[in-house]
C-alpha atoms as a PDB file:
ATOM      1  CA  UNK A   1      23.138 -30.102 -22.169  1.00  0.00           C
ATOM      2  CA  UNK A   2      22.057 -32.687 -19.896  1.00  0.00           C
ATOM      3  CA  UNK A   3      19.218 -35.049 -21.167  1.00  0.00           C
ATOM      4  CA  UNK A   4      15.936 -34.821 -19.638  1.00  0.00           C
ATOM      5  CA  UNK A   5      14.997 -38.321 -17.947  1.00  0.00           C
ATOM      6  CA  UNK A   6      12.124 -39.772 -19.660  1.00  0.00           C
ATOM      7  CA  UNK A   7       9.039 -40.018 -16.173  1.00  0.00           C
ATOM      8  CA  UNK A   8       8.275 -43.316 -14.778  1.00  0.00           C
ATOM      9  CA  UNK A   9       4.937 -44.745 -15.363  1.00  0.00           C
ATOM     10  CA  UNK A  10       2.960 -46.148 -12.931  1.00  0.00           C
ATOM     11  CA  UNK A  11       0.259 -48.984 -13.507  1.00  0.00           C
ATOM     12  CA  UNK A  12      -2.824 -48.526 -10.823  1.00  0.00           C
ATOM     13  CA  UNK A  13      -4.166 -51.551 -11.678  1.00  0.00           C
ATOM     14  CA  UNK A  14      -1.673 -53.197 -10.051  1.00  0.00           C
ATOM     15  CA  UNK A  15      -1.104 -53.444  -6.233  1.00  0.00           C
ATOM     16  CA  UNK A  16       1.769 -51.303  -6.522  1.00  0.00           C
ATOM     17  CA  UNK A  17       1.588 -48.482  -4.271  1.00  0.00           C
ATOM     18  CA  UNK A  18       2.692 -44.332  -4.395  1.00  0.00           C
ATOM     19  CA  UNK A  19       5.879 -43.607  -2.576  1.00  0.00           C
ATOM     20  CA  UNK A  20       5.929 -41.959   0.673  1.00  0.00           C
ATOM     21  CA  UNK A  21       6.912 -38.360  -1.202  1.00  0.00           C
ATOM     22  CA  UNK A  22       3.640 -38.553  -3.222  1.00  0.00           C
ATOM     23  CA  UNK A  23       1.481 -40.017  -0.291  1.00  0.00           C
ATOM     24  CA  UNK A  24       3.044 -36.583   1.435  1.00  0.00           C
ATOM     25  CA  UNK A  25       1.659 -34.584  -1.175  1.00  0.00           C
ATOM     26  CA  UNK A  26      -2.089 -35.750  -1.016  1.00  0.00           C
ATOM     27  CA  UNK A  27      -1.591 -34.706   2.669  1.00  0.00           C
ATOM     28  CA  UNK A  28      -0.708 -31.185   1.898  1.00  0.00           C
ATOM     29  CA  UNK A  29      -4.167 -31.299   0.014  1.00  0.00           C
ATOM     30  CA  UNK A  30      -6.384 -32.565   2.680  1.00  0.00           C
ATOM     31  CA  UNK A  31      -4.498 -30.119   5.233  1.00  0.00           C
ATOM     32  CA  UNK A  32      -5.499 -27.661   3.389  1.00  0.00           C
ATOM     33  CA  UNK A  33      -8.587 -28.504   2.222  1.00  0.00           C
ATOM     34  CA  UNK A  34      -9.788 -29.898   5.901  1.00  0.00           C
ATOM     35  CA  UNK A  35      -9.325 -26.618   7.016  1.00  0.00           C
ATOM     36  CA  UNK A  36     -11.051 -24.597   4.677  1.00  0.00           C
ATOM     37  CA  UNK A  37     -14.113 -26.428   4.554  1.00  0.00           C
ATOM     38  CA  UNK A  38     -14.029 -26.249   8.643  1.00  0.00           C
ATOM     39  CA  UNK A  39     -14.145 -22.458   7.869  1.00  0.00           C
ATOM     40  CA  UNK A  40     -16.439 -22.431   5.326  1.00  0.00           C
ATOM     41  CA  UNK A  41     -18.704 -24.598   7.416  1.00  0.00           C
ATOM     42  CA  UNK A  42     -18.241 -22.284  10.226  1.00  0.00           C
ATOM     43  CA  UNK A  43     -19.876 -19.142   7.995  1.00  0.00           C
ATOM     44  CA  UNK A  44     -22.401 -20.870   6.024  1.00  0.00           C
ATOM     45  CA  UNK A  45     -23.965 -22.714   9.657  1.00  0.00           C
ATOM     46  CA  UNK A  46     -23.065 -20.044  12.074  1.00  0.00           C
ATOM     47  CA  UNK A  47     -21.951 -22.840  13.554  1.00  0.00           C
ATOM     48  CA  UNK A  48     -18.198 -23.774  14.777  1.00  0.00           C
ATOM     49  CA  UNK A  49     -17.129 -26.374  12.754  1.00  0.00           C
ATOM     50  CA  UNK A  50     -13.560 -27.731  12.514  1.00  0.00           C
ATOM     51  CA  UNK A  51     -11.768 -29.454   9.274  1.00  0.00           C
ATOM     52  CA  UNK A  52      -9.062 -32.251  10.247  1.00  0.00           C
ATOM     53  CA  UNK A  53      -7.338 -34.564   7.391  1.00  0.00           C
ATOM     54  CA  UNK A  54      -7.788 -38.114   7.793  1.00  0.00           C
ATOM     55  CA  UNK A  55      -6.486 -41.369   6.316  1.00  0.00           C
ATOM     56  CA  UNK A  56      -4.436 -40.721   2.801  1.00  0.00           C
ATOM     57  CA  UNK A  57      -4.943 -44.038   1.430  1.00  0.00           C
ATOM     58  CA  UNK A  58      -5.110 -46.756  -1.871  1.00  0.00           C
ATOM     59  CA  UNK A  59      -7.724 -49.348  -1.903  1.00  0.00           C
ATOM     60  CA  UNK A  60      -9.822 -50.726  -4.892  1.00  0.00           C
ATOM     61  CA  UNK A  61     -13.380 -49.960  -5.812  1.00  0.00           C
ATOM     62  CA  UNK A  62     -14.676 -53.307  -4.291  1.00  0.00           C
ATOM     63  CA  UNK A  63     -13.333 -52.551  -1.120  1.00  0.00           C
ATOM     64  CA  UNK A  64     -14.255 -49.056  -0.483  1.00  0.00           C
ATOM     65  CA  UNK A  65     -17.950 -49.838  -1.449  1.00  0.00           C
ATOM     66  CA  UNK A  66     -17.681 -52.781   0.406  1.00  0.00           C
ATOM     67  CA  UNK A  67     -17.960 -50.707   3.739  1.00  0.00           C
ATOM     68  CA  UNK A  68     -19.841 -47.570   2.295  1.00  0.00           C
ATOM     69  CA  UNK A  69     -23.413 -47.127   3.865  1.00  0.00           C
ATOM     70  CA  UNK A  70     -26.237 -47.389   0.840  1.00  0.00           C
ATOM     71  CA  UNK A  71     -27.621 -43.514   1.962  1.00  0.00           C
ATOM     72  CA  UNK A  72     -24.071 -41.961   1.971  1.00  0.00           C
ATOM     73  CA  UNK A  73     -24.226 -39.159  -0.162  1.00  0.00           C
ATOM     74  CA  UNK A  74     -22.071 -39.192  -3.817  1.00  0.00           C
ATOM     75  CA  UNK A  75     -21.450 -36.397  -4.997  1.00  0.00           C
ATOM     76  CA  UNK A  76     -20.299 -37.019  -9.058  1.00  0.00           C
ATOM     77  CA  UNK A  77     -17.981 -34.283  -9.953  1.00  0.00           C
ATOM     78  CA  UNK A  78     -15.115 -33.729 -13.342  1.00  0.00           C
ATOM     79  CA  UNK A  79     -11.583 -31.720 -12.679  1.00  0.00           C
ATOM     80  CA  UNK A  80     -10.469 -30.137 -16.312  1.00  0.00           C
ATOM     81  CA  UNK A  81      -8.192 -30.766 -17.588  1.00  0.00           C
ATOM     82  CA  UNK A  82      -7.795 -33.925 -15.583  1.00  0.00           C
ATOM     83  CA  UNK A  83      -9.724 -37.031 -16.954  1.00  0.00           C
ATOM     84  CA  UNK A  84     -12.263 -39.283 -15.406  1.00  0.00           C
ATOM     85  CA  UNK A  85     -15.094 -38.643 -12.896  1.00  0.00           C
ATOM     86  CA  UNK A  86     -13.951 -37.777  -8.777  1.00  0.00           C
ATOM     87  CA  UNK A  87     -16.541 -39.176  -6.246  1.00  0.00           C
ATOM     88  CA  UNK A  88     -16.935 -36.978  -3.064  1.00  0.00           C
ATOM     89  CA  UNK A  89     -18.288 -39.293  -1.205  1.00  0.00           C
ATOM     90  CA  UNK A  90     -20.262 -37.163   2.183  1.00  0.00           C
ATOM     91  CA  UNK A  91     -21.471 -38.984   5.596  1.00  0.00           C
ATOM     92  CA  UNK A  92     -25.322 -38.798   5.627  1.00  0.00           C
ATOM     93  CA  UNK A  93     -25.433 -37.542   9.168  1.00  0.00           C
ATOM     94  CA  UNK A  94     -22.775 -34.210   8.198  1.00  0.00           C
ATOM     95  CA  UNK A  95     -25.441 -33.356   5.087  1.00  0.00           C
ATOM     96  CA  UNK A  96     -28.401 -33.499   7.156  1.00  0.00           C
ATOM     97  CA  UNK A  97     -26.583 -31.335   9.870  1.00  0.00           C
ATOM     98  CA  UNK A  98     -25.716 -29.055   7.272  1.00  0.00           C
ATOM     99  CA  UNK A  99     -29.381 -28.975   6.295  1.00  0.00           C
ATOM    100  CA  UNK A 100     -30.559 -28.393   9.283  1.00  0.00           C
ATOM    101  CA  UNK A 101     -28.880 -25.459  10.420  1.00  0.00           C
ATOM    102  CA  UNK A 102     -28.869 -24.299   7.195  1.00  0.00           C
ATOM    103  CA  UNK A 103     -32.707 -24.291   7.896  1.00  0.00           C
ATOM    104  CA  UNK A 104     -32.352 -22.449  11.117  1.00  0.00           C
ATOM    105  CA  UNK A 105     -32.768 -25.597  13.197  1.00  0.00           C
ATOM    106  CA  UNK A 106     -30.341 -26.895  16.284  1.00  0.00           C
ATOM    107  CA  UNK A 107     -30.286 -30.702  15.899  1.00  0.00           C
ATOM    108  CA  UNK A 108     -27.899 -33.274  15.384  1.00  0.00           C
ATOM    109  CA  UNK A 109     -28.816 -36.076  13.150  1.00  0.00           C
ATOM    110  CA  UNK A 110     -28.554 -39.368  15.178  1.00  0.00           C
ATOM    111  CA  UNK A 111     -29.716 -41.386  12.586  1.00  0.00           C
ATOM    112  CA  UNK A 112     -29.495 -41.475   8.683  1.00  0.00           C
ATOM    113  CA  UNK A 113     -32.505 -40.766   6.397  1.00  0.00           C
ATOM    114  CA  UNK A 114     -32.297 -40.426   2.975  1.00  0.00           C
ATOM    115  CA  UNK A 115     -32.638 -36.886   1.272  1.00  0.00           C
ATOM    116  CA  UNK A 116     -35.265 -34.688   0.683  1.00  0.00           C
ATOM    117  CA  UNK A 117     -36.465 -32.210  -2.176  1.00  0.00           C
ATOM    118  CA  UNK A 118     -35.261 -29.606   0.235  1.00  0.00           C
ATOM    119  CA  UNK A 119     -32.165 -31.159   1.282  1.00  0.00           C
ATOM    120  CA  UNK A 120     -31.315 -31.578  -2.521  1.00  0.00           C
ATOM    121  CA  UNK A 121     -31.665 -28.061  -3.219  1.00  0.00           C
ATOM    122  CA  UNK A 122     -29.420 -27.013  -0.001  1.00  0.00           C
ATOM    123  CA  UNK A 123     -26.840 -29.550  -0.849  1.00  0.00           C
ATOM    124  CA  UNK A 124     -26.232 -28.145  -4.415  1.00  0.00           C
ATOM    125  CA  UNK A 125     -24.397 -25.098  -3.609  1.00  0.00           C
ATOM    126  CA  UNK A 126     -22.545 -26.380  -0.695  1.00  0.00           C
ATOM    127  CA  UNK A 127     -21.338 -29.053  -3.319  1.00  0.00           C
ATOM    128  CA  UNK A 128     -20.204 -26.685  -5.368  1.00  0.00           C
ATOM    129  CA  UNK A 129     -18.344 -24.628  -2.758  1.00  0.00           C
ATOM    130  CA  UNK A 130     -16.772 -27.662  -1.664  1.00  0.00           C
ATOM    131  CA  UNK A 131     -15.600 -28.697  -5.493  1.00  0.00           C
ATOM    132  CA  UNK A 132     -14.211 -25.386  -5.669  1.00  0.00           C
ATOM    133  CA  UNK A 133     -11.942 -25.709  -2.138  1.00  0.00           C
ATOM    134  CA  UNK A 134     -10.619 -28.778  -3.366  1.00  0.00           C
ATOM    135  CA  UNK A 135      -9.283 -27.198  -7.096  1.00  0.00           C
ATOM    136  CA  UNK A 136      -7.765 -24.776  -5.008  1.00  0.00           C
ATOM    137  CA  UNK A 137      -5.915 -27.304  -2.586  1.00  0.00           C
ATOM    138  CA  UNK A 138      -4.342 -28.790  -5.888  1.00  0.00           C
ATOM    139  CA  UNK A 139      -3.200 -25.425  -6.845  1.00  0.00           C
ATOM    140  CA  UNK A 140       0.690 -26.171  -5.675  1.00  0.00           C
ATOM    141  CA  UNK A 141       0.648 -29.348  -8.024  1.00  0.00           C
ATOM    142  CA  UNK A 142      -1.479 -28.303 -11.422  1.00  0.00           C
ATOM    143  CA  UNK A 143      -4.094 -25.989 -11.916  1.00  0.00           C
ATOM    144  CA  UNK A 144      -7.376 -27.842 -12.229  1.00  0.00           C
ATOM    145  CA  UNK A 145     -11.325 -26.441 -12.662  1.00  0.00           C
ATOM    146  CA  UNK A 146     -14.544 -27.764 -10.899  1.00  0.00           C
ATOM    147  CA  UNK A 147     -17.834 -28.949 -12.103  1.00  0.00           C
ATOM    148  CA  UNK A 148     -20.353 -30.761 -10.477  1.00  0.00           C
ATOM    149  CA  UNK A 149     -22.098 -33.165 -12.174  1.00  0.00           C
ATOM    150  CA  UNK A 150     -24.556 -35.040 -10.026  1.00  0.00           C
ATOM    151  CA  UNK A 151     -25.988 -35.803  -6.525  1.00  0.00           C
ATOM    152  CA  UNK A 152     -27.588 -39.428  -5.584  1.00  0.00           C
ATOM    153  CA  UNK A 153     -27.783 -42.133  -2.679  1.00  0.00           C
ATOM    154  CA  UNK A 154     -24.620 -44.365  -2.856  1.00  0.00           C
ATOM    155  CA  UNK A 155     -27.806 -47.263  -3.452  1.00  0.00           C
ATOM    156  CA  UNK A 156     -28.507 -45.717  -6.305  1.00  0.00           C
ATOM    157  CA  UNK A 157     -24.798 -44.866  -7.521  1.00  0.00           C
ATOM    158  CA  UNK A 158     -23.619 -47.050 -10.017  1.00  0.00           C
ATOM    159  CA  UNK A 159     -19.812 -47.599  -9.318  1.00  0.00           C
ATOM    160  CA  UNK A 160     -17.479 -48.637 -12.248  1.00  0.00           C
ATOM    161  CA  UNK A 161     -17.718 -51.920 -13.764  1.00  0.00           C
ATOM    162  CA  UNK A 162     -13.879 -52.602 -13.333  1.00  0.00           C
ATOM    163  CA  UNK A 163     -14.024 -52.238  -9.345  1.00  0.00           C
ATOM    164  CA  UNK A 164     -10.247 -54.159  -8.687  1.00  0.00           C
ATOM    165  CA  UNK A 165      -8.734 -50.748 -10.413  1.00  0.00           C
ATOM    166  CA  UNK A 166      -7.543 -48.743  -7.680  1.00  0.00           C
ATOM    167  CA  UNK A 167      -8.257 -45.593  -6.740  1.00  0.00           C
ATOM    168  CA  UNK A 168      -6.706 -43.063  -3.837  1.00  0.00           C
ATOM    169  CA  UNK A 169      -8.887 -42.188  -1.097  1.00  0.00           C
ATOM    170  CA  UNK A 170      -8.557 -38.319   0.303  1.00  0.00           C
ATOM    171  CA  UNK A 171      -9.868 -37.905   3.571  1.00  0.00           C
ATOM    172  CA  UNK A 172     -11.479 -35.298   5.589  1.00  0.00           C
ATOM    173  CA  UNK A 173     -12.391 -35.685   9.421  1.00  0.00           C
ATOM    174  CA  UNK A 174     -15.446 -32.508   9.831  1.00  0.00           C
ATOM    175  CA  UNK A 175     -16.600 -31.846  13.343  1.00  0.00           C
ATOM    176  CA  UNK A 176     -19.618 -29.884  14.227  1.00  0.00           C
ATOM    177  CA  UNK A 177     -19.861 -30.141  18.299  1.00  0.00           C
ATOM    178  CA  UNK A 178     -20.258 -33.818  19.283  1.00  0.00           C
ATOM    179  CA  UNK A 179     -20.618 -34.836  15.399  1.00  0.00           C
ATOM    180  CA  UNK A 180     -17.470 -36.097  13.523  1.00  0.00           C
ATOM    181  CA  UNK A 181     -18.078 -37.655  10.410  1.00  0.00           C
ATOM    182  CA  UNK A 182     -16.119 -38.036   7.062  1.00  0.00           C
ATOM    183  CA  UNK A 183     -15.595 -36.647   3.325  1.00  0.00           C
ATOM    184  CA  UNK A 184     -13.493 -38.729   1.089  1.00  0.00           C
ATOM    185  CA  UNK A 185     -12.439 -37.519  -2.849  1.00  0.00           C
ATOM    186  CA  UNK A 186     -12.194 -40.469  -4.792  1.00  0.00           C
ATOM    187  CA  UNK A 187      -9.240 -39.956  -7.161  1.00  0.00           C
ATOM    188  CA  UNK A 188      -9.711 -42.047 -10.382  1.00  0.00           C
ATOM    189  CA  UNK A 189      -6.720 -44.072 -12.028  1.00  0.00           C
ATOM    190  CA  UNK A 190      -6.453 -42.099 -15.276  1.00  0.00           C
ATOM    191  CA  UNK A 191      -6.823 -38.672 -12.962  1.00  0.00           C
ATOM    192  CA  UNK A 192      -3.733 -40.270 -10.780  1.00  0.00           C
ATOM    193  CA  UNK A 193      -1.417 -41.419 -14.071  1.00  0.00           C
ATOM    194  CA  UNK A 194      -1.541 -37.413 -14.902  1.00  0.00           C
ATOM    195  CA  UNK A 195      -0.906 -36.484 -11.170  1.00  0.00           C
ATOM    196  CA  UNK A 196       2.062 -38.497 -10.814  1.00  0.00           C
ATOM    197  CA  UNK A 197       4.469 -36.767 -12.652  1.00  0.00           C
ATOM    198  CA  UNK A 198       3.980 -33.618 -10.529  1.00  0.00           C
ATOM    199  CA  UNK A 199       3.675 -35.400  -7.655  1.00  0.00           C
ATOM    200  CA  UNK A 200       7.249 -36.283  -8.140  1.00  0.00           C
ATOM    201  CA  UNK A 201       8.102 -32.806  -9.101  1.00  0.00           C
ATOM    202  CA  UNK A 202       7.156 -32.045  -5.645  1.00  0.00           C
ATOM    203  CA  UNK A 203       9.527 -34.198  -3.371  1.00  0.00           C
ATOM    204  CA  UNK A 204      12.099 -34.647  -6.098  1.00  0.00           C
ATOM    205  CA  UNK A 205      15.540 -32.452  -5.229  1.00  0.00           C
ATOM    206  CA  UNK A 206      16.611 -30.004  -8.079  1.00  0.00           C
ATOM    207  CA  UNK A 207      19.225 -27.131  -8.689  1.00  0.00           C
ATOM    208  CA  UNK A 208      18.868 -24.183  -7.246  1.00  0.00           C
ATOM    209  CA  UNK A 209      19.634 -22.340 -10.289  1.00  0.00           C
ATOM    210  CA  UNK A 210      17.081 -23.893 -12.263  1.00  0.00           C
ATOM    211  CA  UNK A 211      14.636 -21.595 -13.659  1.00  0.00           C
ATOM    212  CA  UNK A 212      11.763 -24.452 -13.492  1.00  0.00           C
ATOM    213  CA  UNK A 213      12.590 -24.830  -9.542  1.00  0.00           C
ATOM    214  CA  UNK A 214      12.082 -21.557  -9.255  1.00  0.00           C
ATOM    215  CA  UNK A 215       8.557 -21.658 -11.009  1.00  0.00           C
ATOM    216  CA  UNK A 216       7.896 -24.790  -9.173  1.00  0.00           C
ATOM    217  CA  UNK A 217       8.902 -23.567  -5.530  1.00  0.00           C
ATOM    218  CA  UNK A 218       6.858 -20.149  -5.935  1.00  0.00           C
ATOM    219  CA  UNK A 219       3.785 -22.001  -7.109  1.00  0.00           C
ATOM    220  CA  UNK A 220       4.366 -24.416  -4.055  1.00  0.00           C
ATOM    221  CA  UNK A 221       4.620 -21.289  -1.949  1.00  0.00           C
ATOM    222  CA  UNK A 222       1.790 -19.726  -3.172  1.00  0.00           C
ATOM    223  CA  UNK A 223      -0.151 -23.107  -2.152  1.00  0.00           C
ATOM    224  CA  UNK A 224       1.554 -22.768   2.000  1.00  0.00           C
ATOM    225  CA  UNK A 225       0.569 -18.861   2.129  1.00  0.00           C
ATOM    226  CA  UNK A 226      -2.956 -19.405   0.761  1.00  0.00           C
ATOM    227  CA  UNK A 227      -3.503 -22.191   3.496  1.00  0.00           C
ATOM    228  CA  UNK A 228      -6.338 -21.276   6.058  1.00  0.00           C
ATOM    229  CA  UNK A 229      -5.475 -21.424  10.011  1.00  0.00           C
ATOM    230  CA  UNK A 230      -8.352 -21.154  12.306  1.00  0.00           C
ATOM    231  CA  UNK A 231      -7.457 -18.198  15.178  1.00  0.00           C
ATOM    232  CA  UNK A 232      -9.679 -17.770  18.736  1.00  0.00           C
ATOM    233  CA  UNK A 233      -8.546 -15.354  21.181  1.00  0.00           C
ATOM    234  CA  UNK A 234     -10.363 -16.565  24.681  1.00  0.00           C
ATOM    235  CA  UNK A 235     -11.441 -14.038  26.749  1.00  0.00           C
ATOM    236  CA  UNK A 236     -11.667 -16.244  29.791  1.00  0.00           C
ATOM    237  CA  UNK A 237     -12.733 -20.084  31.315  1.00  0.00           C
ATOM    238  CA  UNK A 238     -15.515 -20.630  34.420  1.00  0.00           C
ATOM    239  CA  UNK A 239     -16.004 -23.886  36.125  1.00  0.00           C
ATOM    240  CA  UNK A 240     -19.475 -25.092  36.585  1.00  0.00           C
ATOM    241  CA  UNK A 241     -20.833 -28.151  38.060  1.00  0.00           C
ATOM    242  CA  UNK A 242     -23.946 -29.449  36.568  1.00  0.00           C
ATOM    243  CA  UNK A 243     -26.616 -28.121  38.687  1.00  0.00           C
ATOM    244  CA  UNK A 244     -25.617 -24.518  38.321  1.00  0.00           C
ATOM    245  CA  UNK A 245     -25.591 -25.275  34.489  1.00  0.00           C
ATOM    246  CA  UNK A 246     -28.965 -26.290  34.799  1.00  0.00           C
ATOM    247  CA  UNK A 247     -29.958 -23.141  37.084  1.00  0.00           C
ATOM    248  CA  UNK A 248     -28.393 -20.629  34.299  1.00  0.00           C
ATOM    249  CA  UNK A 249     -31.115 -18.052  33.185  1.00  0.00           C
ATOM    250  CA  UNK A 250     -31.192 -14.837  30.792  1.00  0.00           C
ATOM    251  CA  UNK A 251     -29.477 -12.605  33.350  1.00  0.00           C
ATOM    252  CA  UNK A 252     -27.025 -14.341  34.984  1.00  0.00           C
ATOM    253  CA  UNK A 253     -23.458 -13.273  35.179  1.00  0.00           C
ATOM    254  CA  UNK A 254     -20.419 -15.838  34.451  1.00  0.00           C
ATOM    255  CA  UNK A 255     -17.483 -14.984  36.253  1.00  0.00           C
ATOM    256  CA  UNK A 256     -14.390 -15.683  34.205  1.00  0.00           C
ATOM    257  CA  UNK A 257     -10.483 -16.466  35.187  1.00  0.00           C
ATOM    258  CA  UNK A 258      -9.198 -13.495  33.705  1.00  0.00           C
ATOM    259  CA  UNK A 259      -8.926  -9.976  35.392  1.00  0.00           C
ATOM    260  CA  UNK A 260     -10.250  -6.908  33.165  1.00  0.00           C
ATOM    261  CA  UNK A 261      -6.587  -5.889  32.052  1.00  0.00           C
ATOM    262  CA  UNK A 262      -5.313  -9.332  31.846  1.00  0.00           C
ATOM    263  CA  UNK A 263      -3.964 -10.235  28.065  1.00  0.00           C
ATOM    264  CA  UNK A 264      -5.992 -13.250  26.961  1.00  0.00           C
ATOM    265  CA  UNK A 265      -4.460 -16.037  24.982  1.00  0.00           C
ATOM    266  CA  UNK A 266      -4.507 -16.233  20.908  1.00  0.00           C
ATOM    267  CA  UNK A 267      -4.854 -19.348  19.857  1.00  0.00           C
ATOM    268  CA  UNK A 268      -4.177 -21.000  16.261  1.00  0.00           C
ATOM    269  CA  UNK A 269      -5.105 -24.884  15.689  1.00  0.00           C
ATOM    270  CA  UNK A 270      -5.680 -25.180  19.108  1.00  0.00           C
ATOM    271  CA  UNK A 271      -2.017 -23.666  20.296  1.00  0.00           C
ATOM    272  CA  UNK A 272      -1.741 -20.342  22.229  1.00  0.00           C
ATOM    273  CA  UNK A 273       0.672 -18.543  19.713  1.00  0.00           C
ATOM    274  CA  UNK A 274       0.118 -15.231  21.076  1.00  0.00           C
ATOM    275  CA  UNK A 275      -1.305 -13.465  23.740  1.00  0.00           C
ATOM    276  CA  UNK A 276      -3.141  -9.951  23.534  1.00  0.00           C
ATOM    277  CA  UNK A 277      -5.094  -7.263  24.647  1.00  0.00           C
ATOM    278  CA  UNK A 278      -8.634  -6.660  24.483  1.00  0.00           C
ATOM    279  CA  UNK A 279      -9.560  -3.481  22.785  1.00  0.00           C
ATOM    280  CA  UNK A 280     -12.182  -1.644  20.475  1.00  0.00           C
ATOM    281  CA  UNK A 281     -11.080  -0.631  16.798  1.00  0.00           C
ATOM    282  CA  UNK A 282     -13.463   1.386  14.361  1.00  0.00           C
ATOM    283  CA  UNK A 283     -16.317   0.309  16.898  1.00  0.00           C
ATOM    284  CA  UNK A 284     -16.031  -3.408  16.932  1.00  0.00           C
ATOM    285  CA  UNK A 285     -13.999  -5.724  19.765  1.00  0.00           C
ATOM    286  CA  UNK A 286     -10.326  -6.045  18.784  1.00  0.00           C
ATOM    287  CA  UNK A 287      -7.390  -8.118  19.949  1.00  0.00           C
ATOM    288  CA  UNK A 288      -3.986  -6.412  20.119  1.00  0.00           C
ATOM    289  CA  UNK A 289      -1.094  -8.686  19.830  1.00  0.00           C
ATOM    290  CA  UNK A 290       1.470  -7.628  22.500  1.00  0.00           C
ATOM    291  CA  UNK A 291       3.374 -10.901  23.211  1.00  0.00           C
ATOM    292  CA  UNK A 292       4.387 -14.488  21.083  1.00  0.00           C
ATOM    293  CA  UNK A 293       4.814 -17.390  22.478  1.00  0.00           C
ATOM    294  CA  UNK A 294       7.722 -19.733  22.360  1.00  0.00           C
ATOM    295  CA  UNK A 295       6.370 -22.756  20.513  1.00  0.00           C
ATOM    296  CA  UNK A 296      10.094 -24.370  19.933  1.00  0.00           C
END
């Protein structure tokens, strides 16, 4: 029987840095992630809201609060059975759009402010939701719970006394019409010693006979299929020049590109991927699929 290799251990608190594989594999999770909290965004708000990933990165607690604005929001949260406290650390300007259309309002923040009684009390299940989508995006490396523990200004956040240990920055781009603004999990060094391992488990080549692989690859799988693709099917496009945008009253008819039996284009991630037919099904407006397109 071959002898199982003993795993390498990594030090964090040295400048050494995650191979390429394992820098892959936080990718997967702020794919995934990104996109669900665009979604989730998009329900909550009934407001369209996309989720891209951003930078995948190590840096040290010194320099990432080194260029963090005092009325970001912190958002103190635990992973079982991984150790150590997580940071999600939230733009200002996202939570107070959340707040506001959460409240019904229209507004884009310009400007920061710091938070409200109210704002508190929205924030708190949104936090949680958010915990939640991020356990889930770890799902094809370890299974991992969510708890929230606390919600403060980064001013009034106190940050770990050791702040040369590093830590790995996950990164979320959120856009809610003209807004972009960040979310970024802060990984701490004893949760990434216990990641590693199946970090490596994930990029490292293995028999195809091996029962283990097969455990591995179905959990990985099971992580792909439970990914969340945004899909718009686009009934048509009108050109406008600003006056007539200005003119448009309760009333008016838009004239679109598209002829009444004309299949529209599906789109997914911003792609046309298919093309259909418009249609009613058990009285609400459907979309028939009736051609793919090549996207070689």
């Amino acid at each position: 029987m071959k002898q199982r290799q003993e795993p390498i251990s990594y030090d964090f608190r040295r400048a050494s840095k995650l191979s390429p594989g394992h820098v892959r594999s936080f990718l997967r999770v702020s794919e995934k992630v990104s996109r669900q909290l665009g979604n989730q965004l998009s329900l909550r708000l009934d407001k369209f809201t996309t989720g891209f990933p951003g930078s995948i990165r190590q840096e040290s607690y010194e320099d990432f609060t080194q260029n963090l604005s005092p009325l970001a929001i912190v958002i103190t949260a635990t992973f079982p059975p991984l150790k150590g406290e997580f940071q999600l650390i939230v733009s200002n300007r996202l939570i107070h759009a959340c707040t506001e259309f959460l409240l019904g309002g229209h507004e884009v923040p310009i400007e920061e402010k710091p938070l409200t009684e109210i704002d508190r009390v929205l924030i708190g299940p949104l936090a949680e939701e958010w915990l939640q989508l991020y356990a889930e995006s770890f799902l094809f490396l370890t299974p991992i719970s969510a708890k929230l523990e606390r919600i403060e200004l980064a001013q009034d956040f106190n940050f770990p006394i050791h702040l040369r240990e590093r830590v790995m920055i996950v990164e979320s781009l959120i856009q809610i019409g003209a807004l972009e603004e960040s979310v970024e999990l802060v990984i701490p060094v004893t949760a990434l010693e216990e990641l590693v391992p199946y970090l490596s488990l994930s990029e490292s080549p293995v028999s195809q006979n091996d029962e283990s692989t097969l455990a591995s690859r179905e959990l990985l799988q099971s992580g792909v299929y439970d990914t969340d693709l945004t899909l718009q099917a686009v009934l048509g496009e009108c050109t406008l020049d600003v006056k007539d945008l200005l003119s448009l009253q309760t009333g008016d008819t838009l004239r679109l590109s598209t002829a009444i039996d004309d299949f529209i284009p599906v789109y997914i991630d911003q792609k046309v991927v298919y093309r259909g037919q418009v249609g009613l099904h058990r009285g609400k407006r459907a979309i028939q699929i009736v051609e793919q397109e090549d996207i070689r």
